[in-house]
Protein backbone atom coordinates (compact mmCIF):
# COMPACT_ATOMS: atom_id res chain seq x y z
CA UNK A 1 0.00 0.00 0.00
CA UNK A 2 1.45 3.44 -0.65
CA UNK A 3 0.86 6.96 -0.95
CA UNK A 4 1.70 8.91 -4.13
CA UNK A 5 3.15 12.02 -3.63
CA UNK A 6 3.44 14.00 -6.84
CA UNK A 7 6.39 16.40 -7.41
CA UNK A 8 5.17 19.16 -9.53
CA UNK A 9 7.08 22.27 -9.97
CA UNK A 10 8.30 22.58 -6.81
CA UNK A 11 5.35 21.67 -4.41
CA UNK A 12 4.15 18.41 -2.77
CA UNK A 13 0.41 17.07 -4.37
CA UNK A 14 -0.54 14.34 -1.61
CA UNK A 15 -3.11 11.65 -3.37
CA UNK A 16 -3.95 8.12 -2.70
CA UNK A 17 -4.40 5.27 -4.64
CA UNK A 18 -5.61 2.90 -2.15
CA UNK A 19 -6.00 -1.18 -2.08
CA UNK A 20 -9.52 -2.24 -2.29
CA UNK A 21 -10.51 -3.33 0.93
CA UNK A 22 -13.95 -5.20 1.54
CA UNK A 23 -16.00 -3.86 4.05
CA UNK A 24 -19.45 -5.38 5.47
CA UNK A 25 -22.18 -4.68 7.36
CA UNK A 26 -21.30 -4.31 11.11
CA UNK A 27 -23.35 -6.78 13.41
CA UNK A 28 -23.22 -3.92 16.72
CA UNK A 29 -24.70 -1.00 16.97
CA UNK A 30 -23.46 2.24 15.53
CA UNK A 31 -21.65 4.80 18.04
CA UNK A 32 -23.89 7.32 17.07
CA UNK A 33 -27.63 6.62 15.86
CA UNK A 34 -28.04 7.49 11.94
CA UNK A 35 -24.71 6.91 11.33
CA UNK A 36 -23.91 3.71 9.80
CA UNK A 37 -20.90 2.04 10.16
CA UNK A 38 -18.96 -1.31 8.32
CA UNK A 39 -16.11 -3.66 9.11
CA UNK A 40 -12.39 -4.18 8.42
CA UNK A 41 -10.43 -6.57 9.52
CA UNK A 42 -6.58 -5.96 10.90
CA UNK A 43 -4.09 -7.14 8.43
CA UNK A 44 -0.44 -8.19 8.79
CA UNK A 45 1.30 -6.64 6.01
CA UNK A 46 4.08 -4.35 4.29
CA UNK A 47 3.38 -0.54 4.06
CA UNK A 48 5.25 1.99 2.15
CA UNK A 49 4.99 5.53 1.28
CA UNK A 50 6.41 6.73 -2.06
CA UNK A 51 7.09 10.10 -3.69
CA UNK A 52 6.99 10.48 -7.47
CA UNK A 53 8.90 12.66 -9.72
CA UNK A 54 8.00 14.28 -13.05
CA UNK A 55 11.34 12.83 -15.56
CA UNK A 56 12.11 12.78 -18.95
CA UNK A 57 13.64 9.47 -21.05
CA UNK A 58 15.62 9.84 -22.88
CA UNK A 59 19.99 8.84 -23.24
CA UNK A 60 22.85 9.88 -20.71
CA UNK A 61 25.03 11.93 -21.56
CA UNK A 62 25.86 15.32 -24.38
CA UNK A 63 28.77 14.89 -26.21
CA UNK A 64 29.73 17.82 -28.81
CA UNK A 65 32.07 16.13 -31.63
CA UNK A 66 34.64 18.40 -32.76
CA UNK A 67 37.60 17.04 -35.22
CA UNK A 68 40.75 17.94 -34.22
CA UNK A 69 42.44 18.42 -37.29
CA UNK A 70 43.80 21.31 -39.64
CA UNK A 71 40.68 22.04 -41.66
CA UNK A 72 38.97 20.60 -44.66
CA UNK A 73 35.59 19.49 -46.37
CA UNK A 74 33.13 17.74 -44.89
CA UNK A 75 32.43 14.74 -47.31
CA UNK A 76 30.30 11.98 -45.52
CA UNK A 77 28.33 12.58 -41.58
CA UNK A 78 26.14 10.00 -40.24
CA UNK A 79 22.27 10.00 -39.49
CA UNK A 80 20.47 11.09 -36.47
CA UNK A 81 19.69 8.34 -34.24
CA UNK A 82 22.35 6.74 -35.27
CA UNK A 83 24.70 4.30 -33.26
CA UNK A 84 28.37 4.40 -33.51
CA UNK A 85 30.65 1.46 -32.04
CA UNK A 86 34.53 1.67 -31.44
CA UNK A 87 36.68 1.32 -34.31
CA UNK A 88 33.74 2.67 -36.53
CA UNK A 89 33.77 5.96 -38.60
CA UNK A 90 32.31 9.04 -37.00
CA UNK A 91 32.27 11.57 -40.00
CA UNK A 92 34.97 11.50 -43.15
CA UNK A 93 36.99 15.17 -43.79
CA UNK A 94 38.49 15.16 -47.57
CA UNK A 95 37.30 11.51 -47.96
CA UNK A 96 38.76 10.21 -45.21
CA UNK A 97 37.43 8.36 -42.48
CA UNK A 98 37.49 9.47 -38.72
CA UNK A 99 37.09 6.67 -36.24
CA UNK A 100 35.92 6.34 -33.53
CA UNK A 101 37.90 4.69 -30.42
CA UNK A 102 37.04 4.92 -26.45
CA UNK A 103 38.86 7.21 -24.06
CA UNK A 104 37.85 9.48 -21.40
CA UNK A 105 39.77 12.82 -23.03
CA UNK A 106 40.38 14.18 -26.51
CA UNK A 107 43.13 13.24 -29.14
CA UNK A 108 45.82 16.67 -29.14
CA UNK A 109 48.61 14.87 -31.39
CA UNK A 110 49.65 12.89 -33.87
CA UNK A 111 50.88 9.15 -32.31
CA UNK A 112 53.49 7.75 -33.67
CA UNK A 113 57.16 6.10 -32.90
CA UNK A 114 59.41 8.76 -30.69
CA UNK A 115 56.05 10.30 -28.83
CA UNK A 116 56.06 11.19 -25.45
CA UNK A 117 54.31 8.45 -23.07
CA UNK A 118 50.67 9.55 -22.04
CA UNK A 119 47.52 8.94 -21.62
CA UNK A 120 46.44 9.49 -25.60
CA UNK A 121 48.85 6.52 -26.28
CA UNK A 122 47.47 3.85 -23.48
CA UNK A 123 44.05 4.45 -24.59
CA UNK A 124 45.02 3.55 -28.19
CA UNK A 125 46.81 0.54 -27.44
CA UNK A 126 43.69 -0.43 -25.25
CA UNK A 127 41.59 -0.30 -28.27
CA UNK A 128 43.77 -2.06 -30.66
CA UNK A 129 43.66 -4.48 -28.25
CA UNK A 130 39.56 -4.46 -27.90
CA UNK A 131 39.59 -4.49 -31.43
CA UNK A 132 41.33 -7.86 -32.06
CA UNK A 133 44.95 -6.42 -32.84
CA UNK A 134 46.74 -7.96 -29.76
CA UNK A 135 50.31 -6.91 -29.41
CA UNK A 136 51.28 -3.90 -27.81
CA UNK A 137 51.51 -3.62 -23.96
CA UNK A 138 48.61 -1.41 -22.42
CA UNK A 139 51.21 0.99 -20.70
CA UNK A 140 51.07 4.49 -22.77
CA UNK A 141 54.21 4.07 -24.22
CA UNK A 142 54.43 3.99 -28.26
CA UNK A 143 56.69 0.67 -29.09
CA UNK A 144 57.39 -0.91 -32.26
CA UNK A 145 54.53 -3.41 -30.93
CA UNK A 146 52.07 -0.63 -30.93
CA UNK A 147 52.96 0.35 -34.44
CA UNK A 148 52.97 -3.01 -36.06
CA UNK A 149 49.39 -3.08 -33.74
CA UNK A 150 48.32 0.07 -35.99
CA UNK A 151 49.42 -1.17 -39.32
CA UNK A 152 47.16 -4.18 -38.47
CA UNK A 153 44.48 -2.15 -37.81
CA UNK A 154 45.23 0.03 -40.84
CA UNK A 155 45.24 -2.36 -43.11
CA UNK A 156 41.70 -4.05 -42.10
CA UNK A 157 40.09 -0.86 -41.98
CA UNK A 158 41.42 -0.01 -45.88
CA UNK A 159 43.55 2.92 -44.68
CA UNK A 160 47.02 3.77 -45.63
CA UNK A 161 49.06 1.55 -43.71
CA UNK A 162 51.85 3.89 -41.93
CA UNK A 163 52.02 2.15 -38.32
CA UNK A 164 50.70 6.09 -37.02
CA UNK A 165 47.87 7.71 -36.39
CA UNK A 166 47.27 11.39 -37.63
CA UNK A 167 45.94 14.30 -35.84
CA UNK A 168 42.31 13.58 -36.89
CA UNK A 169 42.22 10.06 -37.89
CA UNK A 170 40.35 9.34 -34.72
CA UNK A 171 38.09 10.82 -32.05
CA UNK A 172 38.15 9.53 -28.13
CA UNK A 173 34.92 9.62 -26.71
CA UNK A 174 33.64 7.62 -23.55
CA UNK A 175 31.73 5.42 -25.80
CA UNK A 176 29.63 3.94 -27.59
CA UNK A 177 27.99 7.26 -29.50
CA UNK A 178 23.91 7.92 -30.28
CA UNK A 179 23.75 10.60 -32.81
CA UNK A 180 21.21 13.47 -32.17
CA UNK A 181 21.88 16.40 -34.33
CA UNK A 182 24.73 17.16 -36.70
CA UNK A 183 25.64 21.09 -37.37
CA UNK A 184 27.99 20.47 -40.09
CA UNK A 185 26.74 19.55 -43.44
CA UNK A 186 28.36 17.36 -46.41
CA UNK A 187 30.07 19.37 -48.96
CA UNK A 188 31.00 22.00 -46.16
CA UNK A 189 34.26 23.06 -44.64
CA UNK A 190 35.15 21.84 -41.25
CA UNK A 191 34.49 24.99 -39.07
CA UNK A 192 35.97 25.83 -35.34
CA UNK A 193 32.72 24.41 -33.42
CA UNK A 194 31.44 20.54 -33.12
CA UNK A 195 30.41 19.17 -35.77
CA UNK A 196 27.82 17.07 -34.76
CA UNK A 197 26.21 15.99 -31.09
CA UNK A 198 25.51 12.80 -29.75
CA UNK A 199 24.52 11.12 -26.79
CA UNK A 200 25.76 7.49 -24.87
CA UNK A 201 23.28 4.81 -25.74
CA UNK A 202 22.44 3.77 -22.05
CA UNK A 203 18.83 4.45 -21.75
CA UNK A 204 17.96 7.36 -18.78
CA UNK A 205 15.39 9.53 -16.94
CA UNK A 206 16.20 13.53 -16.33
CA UNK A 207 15.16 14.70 -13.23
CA UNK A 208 15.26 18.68 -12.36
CA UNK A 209 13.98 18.49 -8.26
CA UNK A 210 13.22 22.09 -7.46
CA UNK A 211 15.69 22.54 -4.38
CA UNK A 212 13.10 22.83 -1.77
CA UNK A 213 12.44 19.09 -2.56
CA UNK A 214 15.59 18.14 -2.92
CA UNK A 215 16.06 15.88 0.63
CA UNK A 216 13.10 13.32 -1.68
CA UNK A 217 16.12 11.90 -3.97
CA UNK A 218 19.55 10.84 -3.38
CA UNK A 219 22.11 9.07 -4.61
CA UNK A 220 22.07 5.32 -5.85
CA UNK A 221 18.36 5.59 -4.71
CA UNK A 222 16.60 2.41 -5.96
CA UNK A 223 13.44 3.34 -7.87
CA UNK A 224 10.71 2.12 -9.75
CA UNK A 225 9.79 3.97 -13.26
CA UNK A 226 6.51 4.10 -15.04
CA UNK A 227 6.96 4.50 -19.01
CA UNK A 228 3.85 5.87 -20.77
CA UNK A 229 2.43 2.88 -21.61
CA UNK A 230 2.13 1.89 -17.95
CA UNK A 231 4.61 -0.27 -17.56
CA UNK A 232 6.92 -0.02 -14.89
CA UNK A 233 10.94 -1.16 -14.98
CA UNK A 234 13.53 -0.78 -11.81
CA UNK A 235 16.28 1.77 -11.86
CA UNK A 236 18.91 3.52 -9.68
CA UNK A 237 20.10 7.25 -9.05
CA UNK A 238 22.92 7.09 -10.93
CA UNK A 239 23.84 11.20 -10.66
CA UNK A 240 22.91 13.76 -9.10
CA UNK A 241 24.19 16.74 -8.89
CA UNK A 242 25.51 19.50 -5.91
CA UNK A 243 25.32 22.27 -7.76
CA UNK A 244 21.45 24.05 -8.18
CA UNK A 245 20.64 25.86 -11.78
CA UNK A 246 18.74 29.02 -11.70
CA UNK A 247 15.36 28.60 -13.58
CA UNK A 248 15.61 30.31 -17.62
CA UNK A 249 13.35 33.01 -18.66
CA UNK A 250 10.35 30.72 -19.83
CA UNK A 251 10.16 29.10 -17.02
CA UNK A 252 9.98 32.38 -15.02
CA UNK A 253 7.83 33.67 -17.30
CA UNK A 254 5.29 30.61 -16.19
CA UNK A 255 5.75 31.72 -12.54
CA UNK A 256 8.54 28.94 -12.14
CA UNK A 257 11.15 30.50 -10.27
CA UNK A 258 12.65 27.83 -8.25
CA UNK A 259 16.09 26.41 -9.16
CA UNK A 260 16.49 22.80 -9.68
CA UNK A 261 18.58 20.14 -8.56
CA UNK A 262 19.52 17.52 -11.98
CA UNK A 263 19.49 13.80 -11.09
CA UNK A 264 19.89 10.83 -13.69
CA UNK A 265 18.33 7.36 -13.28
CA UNK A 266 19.40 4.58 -15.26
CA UNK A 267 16.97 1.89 -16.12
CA UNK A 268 17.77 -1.87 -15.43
CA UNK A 269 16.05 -3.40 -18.45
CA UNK A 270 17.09 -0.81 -21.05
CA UNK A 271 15.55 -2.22 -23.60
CA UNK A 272 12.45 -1.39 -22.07
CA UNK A 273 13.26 2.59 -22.91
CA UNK A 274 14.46 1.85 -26.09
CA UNK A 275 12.97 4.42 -28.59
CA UNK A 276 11.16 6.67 -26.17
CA UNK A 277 13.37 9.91 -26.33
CA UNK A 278 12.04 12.90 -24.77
CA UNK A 279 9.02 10.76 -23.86
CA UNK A 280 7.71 11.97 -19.99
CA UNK A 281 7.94 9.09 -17.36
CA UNK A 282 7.12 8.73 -13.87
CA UNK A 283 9.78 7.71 -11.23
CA UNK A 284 9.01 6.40 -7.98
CA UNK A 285 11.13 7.14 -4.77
CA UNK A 286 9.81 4.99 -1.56
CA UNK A 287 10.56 7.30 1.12
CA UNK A 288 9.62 5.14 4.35
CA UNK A 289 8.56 1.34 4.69
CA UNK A 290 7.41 -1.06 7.21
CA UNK A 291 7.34 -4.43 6.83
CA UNK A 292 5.26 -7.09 8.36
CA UNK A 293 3.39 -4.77 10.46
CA UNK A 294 -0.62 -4.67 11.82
CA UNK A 295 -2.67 -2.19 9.27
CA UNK A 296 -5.74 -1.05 9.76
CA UNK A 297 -7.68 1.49 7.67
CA UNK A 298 -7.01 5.17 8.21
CA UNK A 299 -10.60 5.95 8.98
CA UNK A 300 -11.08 3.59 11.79
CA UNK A 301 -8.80 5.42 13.91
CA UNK A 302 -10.64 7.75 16.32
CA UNK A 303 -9.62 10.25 18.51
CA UNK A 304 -9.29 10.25 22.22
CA UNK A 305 -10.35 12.54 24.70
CA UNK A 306 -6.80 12.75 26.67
CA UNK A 307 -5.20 12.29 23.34
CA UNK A 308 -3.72 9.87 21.40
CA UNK A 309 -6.15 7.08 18.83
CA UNK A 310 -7.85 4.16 19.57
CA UNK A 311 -10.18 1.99 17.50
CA UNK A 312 -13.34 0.32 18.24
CA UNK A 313 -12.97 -3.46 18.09
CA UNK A 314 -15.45 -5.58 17.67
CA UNK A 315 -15.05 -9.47 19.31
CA UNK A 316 -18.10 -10.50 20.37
CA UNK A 317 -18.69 -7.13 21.78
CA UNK A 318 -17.90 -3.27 21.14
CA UNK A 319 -14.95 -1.48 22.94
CA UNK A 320 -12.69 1.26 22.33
CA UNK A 321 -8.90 0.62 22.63
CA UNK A 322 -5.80 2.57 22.36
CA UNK A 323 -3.53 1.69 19.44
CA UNK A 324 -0.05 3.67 18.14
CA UNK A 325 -0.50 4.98 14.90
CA UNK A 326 3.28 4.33 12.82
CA UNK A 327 3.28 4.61 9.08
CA UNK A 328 0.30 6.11 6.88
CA UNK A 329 -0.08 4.29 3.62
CA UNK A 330 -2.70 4.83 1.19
CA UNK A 331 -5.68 3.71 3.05
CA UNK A 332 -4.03 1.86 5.68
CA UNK A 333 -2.05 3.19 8.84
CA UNK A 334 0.46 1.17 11.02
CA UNK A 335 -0.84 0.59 14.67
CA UNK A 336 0.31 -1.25 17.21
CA UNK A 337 -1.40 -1.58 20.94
CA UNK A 338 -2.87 -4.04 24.05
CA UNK A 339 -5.49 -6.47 21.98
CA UNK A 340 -4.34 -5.80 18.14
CA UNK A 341 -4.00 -9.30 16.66
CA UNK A 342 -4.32 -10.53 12.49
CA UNK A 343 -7.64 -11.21 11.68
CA UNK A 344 -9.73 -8.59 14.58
CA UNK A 345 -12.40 -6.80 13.40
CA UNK A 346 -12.70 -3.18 13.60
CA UNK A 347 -15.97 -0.37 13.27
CA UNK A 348 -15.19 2.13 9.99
CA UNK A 349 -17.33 4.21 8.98
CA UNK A 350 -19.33 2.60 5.88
């Protein structure tokens, strides 16, 4: 059982979607005359309250693709939506291809036999290696085994075979790439700005938590998100971030002012998100739970003189005793108290 709370632009909407639970005719006499009353019966059970967050799916990550080299023509660009692997080509400048390989910064020089060590160099031999052309040692130093690794490589690809790689013969991105937009265009010259964007292909859920809300998500979270269909797949708070970001003009210009704290969640089954980009999503945060605890329903609680709840039970008679009230859930609250057992009946109103 659990109670939605609905995160909308920067305030709490508390609503219930409760369990169905069947009520009957009560065999004792009402409290009050007039007023007629039913029966519940106290259940053993989990409870669990849950806040839910307007997201967006769509795919981690921006990644602007510039090419690094000295200028040219744009002659060949790949598709939006398209998916680009290591080792495959990103764009082609003068005819030539530009490949793609996996690394966590941006190509600065030409690799070749006499470079430096660094960090450019270990991430190539790590993907001739990933590609099939074993050889060199994974150390970020340029050997005669890395080159005879990049003539390999070279030569299945159809390039010219010179055992170096060019400034601009490939781009290091974190990788796998999902095209989104391209800026350039075929036939054009390369320019100073990227070329085209692109995204990571792991399927997400953007999250901007207005900051007074903040404390409802945090990190590595486990959460349950509802796709528009109605369908609901696991995920985890993968990011989020420390830093707020003041609202833009259209949003102030709709009266929302509040800046926003961005948080990612990553789906477990990603092929469940596959092809919904941009599409809104529900996630679901459980903020408390109980387990295995006496419910009742909310409305057979009743208030006591000195203070405090009780409920009326009825067991072959009709009298009013004190319970503890723990978690609200929906319809059902946690109590606990002298006389609660599985299975009692208690007076609700009908």
């Amino acid at each position: 059982m659990r109670r939605r709370t609905v995160l909308i632009g920067g305030a709490l909407l508390a609503g219930s979607a409760g369990a169905a639970l069947g009520l009957r005719r009560a065999p004792a006499a009402p409290a009050v005359a007039g007023v007629p009353t039913g029966t519940a019966t106290v259940q053993r059970t989990d409870l669990s309250t849950t806040t839910v967050v307007q997201g967006s799916l769509g795919y981690a990550g921006a990644y602007p693709i510039y090419w690094p080299g000295a200028g040219g023509v744009v002659t060949w660009l790949p598709r939006p939506g398209q998916v680009i692997s290591r080792g495959e080509r990103v764009l082609a400048v003068d005819n030539r291809p530009v490949r793609l390989l996996y690394g966590d910064r941006p190509a600065w020089r030409a690799m070749a036999l006499g470079v430096t060590s660094g960090p450019d160099v270990r991430a190539l031999e790590a993907n001739l290696v990933a590609l099939g052309h074993a050889g060199p040692t994974v150390d970020g130093r340029f050997t005669r085994a890395t080159a005879a690794a990049v003539r390999r490589w070279q030569r299945a690809t159809h390039q010219s075979v010179t055992g170096r790689i060019e400034l601009g013969d490939v781009i290091f991105q974190p990788g796998r790439l999902r095209v989104t937009t391209l800026a350039a265009q075929v036939g054009g010259p390369v320019a100073g700005g990227p070329l085209l964007s692109a995204t990571s292909t792991t399927v997400a859920v953007t999250l901007a938590i207005p900051v007074t809300d903040s404390h409802v998500v945090h990190l590595h979270d486990a959460v349950t998100v509802t796709l528009p269909a109605g369908e609901t797949v696991p995920g985890r708070v993968t990011q989020l971030s420390t830093v707020a970001t003041a609202a833009n003009q259209e949003d102030m210009g709709r009266g929302e002012q509040l800046p926003t704290i961005a948080a990612t969640v990553t789906l477990a089954r990603q092929v469940a998100g596959a092809g919904l980009d941009q599409a809104p999503v529900e996630v679901h945060v459980t903020d408390a739970s109980a387990k295995n605890v006496l419910a009742v329903p909310i409305t057979a609680l009743v208030a006591l003189a000195g203070g405090g709840y009780g409920v009326y039970l009825l067991d072959g008679g009709r009298r009013l005793v004190g319970v503890t009230p723990g978690l609200f859930a929906d319809t059902l609250v946690e109590v606990s108290g002298d006389g609660l057992r599985e299975g009692a009946i208690v007076e609700v109103p009908a």
